[in-house]
Protein backbone atom coordinates (compact mmCIF):
# COMPACT_ATOMS: atom_id res chain seq x y z
CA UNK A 1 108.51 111.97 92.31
CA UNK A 2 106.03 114.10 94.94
CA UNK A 3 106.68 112.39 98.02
CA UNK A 4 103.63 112.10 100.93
CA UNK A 5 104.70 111.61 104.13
CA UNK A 6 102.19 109.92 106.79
CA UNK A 7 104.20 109.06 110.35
CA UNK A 8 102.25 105.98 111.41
CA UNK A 9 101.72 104.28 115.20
CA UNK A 10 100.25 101.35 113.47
CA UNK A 11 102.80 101.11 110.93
CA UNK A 12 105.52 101.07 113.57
CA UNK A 13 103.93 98.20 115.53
CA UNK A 14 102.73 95.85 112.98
CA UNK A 15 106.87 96.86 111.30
CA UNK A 16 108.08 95.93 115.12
CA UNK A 17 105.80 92.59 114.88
CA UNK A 18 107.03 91.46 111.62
CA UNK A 19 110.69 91.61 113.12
CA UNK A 20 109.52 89.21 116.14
CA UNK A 21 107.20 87.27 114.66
CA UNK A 22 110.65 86.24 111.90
CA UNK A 23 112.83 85.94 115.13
CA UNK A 24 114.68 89.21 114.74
CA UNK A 25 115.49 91.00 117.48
CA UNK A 26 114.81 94.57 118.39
CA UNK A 27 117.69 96.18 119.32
CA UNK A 28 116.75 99.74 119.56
CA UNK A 29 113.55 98.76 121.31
CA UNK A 30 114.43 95.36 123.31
CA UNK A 31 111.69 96.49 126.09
CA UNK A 32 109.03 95.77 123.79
CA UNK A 33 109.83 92.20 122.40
CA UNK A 34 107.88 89.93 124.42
CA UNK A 35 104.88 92.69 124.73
CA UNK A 36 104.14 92.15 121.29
CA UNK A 37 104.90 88.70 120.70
CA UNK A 38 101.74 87.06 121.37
CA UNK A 39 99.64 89.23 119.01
CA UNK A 40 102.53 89.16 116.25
CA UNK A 41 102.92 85.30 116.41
CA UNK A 42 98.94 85.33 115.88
CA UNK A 43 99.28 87.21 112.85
CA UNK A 44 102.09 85.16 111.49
CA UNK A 45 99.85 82.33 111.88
CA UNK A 46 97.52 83.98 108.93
CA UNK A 47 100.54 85.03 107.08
CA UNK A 48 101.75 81.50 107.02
CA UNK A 49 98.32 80.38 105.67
CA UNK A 50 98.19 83.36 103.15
CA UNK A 51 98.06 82.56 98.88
CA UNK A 52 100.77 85.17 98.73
CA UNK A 53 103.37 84.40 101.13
CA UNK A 54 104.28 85.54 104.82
CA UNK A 55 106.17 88.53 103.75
CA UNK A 56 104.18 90.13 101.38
CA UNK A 57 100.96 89.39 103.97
CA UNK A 58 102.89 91.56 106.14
CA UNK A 59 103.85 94.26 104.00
CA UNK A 60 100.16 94.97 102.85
CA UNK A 61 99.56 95.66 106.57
CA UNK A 62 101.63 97.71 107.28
CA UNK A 63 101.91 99.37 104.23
CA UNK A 64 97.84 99.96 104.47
CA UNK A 65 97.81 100.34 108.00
CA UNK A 66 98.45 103.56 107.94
CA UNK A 67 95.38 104.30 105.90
CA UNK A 68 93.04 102.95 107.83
CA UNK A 69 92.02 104.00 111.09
CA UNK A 70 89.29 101.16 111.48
CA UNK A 71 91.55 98.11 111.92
CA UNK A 72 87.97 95.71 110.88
CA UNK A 73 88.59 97.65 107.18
CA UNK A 74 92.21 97.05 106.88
CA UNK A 75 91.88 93.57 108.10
CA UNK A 76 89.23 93.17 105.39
CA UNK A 77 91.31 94.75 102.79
CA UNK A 78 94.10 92.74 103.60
CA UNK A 79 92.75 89.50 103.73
CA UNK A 80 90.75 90.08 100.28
CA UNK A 81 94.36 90.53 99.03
CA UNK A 82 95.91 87.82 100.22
CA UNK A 83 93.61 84.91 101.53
CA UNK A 84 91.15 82.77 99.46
CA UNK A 85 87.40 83.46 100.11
CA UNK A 86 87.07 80.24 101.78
CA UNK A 87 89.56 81.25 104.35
CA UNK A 88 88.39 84.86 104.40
CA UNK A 89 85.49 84.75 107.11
CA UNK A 90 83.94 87.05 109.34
CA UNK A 91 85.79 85.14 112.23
CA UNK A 92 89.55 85.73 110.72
CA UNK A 93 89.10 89.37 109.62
CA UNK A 94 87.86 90.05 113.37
CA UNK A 95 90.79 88.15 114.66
CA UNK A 96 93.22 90.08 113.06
CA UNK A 97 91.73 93.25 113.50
CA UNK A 98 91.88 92.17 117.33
CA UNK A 99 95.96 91.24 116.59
CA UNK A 100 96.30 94.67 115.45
CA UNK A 101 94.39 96.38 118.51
CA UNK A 102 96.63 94.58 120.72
CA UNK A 103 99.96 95.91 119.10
CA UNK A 104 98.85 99.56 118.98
CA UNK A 105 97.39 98.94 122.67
CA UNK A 106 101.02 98.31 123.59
CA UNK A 107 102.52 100.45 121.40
CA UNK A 108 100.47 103.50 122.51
CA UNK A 109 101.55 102.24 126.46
CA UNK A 110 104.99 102.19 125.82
CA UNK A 111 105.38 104.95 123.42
CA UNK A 112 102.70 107.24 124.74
CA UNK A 113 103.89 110.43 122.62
CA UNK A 114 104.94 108.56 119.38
CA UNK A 115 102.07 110.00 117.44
CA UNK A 116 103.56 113.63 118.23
CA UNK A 117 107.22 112.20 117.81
CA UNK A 118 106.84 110.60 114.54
CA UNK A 119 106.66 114.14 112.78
CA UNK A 120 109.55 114.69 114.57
CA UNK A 121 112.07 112.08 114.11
CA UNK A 122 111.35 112.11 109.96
CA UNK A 123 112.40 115.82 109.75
CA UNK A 124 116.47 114.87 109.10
CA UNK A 125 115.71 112.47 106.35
CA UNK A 126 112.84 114.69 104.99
CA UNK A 127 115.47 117.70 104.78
CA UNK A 128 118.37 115.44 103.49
CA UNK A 129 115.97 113.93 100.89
CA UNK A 130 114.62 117.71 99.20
CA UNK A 131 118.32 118.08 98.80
CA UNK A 132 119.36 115.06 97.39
CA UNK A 133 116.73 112.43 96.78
CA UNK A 134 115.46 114.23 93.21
CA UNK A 135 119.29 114.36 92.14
CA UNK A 136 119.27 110.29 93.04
CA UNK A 137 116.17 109.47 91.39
CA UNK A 138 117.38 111.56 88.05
CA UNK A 139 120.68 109.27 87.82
CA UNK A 140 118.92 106.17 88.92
CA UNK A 141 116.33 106.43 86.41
CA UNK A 142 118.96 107.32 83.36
CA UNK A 143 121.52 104.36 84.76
CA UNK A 144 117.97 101.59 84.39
CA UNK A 145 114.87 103.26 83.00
CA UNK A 146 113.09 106.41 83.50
CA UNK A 147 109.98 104.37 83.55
CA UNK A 148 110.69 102.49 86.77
CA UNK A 149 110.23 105.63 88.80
CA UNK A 150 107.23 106.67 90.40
CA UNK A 151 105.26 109.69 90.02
CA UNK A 152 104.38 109.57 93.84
CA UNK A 153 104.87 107.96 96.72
CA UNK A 154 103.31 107.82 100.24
CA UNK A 155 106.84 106.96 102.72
CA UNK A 156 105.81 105.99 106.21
CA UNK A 157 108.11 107.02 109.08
CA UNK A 158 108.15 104.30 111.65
CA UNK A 159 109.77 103.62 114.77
CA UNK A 160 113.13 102.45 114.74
CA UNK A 161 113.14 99.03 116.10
CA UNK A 162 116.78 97.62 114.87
CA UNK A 163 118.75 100.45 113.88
CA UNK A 164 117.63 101.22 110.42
CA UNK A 165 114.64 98.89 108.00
CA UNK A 166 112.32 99.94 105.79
CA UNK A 167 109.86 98.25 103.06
CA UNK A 168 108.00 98.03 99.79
CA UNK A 169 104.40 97.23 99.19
CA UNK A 170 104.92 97.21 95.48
CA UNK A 171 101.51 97.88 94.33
CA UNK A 172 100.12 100.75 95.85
CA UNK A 173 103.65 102.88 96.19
CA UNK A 174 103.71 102.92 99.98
CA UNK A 175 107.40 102.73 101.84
CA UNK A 176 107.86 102.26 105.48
CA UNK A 177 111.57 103.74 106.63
CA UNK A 178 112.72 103.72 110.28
CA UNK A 179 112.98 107.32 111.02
CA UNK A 180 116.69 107.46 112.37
CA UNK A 181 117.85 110.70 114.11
CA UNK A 182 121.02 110.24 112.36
CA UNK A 183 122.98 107.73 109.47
CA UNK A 184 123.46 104.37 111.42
CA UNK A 185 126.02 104.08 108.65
CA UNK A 186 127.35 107.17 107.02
CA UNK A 187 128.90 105.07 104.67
CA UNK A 188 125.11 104.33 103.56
CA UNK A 189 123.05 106.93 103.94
CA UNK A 190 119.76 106.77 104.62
CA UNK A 191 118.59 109.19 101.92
CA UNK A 192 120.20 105.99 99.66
CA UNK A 193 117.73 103.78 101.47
CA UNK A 194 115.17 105.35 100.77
CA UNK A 195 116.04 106.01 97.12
CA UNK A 196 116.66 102.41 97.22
CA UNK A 197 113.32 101.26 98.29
CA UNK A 198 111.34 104.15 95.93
CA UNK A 199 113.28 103.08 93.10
CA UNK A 200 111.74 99.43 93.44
CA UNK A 201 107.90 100.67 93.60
CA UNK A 202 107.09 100.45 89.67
CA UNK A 203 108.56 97.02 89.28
CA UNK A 204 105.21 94.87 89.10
CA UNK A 205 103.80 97.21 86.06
CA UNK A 206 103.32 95.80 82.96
CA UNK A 207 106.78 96.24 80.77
CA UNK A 208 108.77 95.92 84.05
CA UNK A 209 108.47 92.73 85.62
CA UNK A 210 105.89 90.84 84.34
CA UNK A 211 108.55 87.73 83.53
CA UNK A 212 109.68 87.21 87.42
CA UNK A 213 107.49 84.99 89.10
CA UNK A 214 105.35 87.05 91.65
CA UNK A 215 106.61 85.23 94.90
CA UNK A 216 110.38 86.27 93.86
CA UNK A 217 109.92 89.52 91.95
CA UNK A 218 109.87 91.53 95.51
CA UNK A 219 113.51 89.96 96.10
CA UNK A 220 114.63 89.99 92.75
CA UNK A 221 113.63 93.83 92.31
CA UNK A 222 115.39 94.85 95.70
CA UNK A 223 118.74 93.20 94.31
CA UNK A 224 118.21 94.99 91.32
CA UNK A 225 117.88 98.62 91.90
CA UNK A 226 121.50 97.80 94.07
CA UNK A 227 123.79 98.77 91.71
CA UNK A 228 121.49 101.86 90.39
CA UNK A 229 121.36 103.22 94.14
CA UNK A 230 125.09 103.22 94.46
CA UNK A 231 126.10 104.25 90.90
CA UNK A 232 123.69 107.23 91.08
CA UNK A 233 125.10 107.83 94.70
CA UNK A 234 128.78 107.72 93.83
CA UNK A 235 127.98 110.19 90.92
CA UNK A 236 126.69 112.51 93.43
CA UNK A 237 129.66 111.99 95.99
CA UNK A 238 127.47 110.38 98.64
CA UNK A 239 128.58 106.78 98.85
CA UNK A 240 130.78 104.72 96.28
CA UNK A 241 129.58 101.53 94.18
CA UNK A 242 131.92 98.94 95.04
CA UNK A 243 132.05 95.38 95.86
CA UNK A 244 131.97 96.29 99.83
CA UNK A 245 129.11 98.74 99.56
CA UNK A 246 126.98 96.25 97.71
CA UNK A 247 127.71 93.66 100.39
CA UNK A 248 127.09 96.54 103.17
CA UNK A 249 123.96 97.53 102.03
CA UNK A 250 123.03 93.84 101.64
CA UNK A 251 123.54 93.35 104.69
CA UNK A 252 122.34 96.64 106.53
CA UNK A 253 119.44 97.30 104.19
CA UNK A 254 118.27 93.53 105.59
CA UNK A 255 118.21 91.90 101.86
CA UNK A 256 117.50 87.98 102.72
CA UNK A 257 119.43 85.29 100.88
CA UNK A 258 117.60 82.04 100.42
CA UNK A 259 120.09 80.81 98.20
CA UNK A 260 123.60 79.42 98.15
CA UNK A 261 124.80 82.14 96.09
CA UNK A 262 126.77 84.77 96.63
CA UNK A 263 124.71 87.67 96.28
CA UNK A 264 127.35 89.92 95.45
CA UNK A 265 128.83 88.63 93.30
CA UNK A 266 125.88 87.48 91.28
CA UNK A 267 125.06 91.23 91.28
CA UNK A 268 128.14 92.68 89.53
CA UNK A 269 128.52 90.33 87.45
CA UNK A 270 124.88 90.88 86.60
CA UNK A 271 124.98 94.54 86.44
CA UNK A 272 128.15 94.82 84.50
CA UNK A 273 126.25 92.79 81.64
CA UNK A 274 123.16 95.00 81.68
CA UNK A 275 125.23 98.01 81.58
CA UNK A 276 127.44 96.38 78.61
CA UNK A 277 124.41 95.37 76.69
CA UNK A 278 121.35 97.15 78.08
CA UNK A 279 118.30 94.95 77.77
CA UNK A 280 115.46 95.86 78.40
CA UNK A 281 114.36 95.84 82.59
CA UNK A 282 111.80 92.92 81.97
CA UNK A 283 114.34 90.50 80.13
CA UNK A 284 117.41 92.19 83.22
CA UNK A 285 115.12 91.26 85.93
CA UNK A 286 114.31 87.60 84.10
CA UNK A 287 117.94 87.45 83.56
CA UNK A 288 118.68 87.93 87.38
CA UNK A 289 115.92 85.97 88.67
CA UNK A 290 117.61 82.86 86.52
CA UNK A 291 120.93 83.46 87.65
CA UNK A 292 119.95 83.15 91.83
CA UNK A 293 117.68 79.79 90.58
């Protein structure tokens, strides 16, 4: 997978203004909180109203944020995405393009040198990744499919805001990872994150997830691609694929549960049925998605 790697301002606010607007707090960056919560609570307001959910409103901006320099373009893009035409006026697209001056007004005020940083911070998981991330992909792709994995990517280095995040926009493989000087875990590497959130890229093609409703196929693909990660990493002596891990990297790679289950265990038992049987990923993920119902 040839990896493109664009350090993004924008990225990093609108990723800092997701956290708020949720209720999360931002612990590596508490200053900023209230600066931005205005403007993030505005855009919330869209996402709320959005045909394709809250979350995935935000992750096409900031996913495509760092595209687009003209914020009136990737409002427009974004809101042809994910609002219906009668919503979509000339009045809303302005708004949130205003939204999105606002956080990179403050962002560029508080951070003043986070453009030249950016580069900067990425460089440990850049290096750790070019010597482990193509071993990772190899093992994750024989241990599901080969098909799930990308050719290329575009990650987006962002500003750590809790500790360690990242994200998905699933179709149009762009990752945002919070570029961490160093493992917050080193139980969990971050070169596993982001294996973790490449791996999950390809799972709205055709053959791959077509069977998962498209509200819960996000979700149900990051569960998936759990056990992978932390098979291919134990194989590689980076981490171990146990019962803890899969709870720890629930829980640290900020996987939601919406459900009364226990996520971990739904997982193994889960995984230890694809691996007995191997079906193929559209009928594992359909399989999955019925057993959190």
């Amino acid at each position: 997978m040839h990896l493109e790697w664009k350090p993004s301002v924008s990225s990093s606010a609108l990723h800092a203004a997701e956290i708020v607007a949720e209720g999360g707090s931002l612990l590596s960056a508490p200053q900023i909180a209230d600066l931005i919560a205005k403007p993030a609570n505005s855009i919330q307001e869209i996402a709320d109203q959005s045909m394709i959910g809250s979350a995935r409103f935000w992750h096409w901006l900031i996913g495509l944020s760092s595209e687009h320099a003209n914020n009136i373009q990737l409002a427009e893009r974004v809101m042809a995405k994910a609002v219906s035409a009668e919503q979509r006026t000339s009045h809303s697209v302005t708004k949130l393009a205003s939204d999105i001056n606002q956080l990179e007004k403050i962002f560029s005020d508080q951070f003043p040198n986070l453009a030249q940083e950016l580069p900067l911070r990425c460089k440990p998981l850049q290096e750790n990744w070019e010597s482990y991330g193509p071993g990772l992909l190899r093992e994750i792709g024989l241990l599901s499919e080969p098909s799930l994995l990308a050719k290329k990517a575009i990650v987006i280095p962002v500003l750590p805001v809790v500790g360690g995040h990242g994200g998905v926009l699933l179709q149009s493989n762009h990752v945002w990872i919070e570029a961490v000087l160093t493992n917050p875990n080193p139980l969990l590497p971050e070169t596993l994150r982001l294996a973790w959130l490449l791996s999950q890229l390809e799972s709205e093609t055709p053959g791959h997830g077509e069977l998962v409703a498209s509200g819960r196929l996000p979700w149900i693909a990051s569960l998936a691609m759990l056990p992978p990660v932390l098979f291919a990493a134990q194989s590689l002596d980076l981490s171990s694929f146990t019962r803890e891990q899969i709870s720890r990297a629930i829980q640290l790679w900020h996987i939601p549960n919406p459900t009364e289950h226990d996520l971990t265990d739904k997982i193994l038992s889960w995984w230890e049925t694809y691996s007995s049987e191997r079906p193929s990923w559209r009928i594992a993920l359909l399989a999955l998605d019925k057993m959190l119902r």
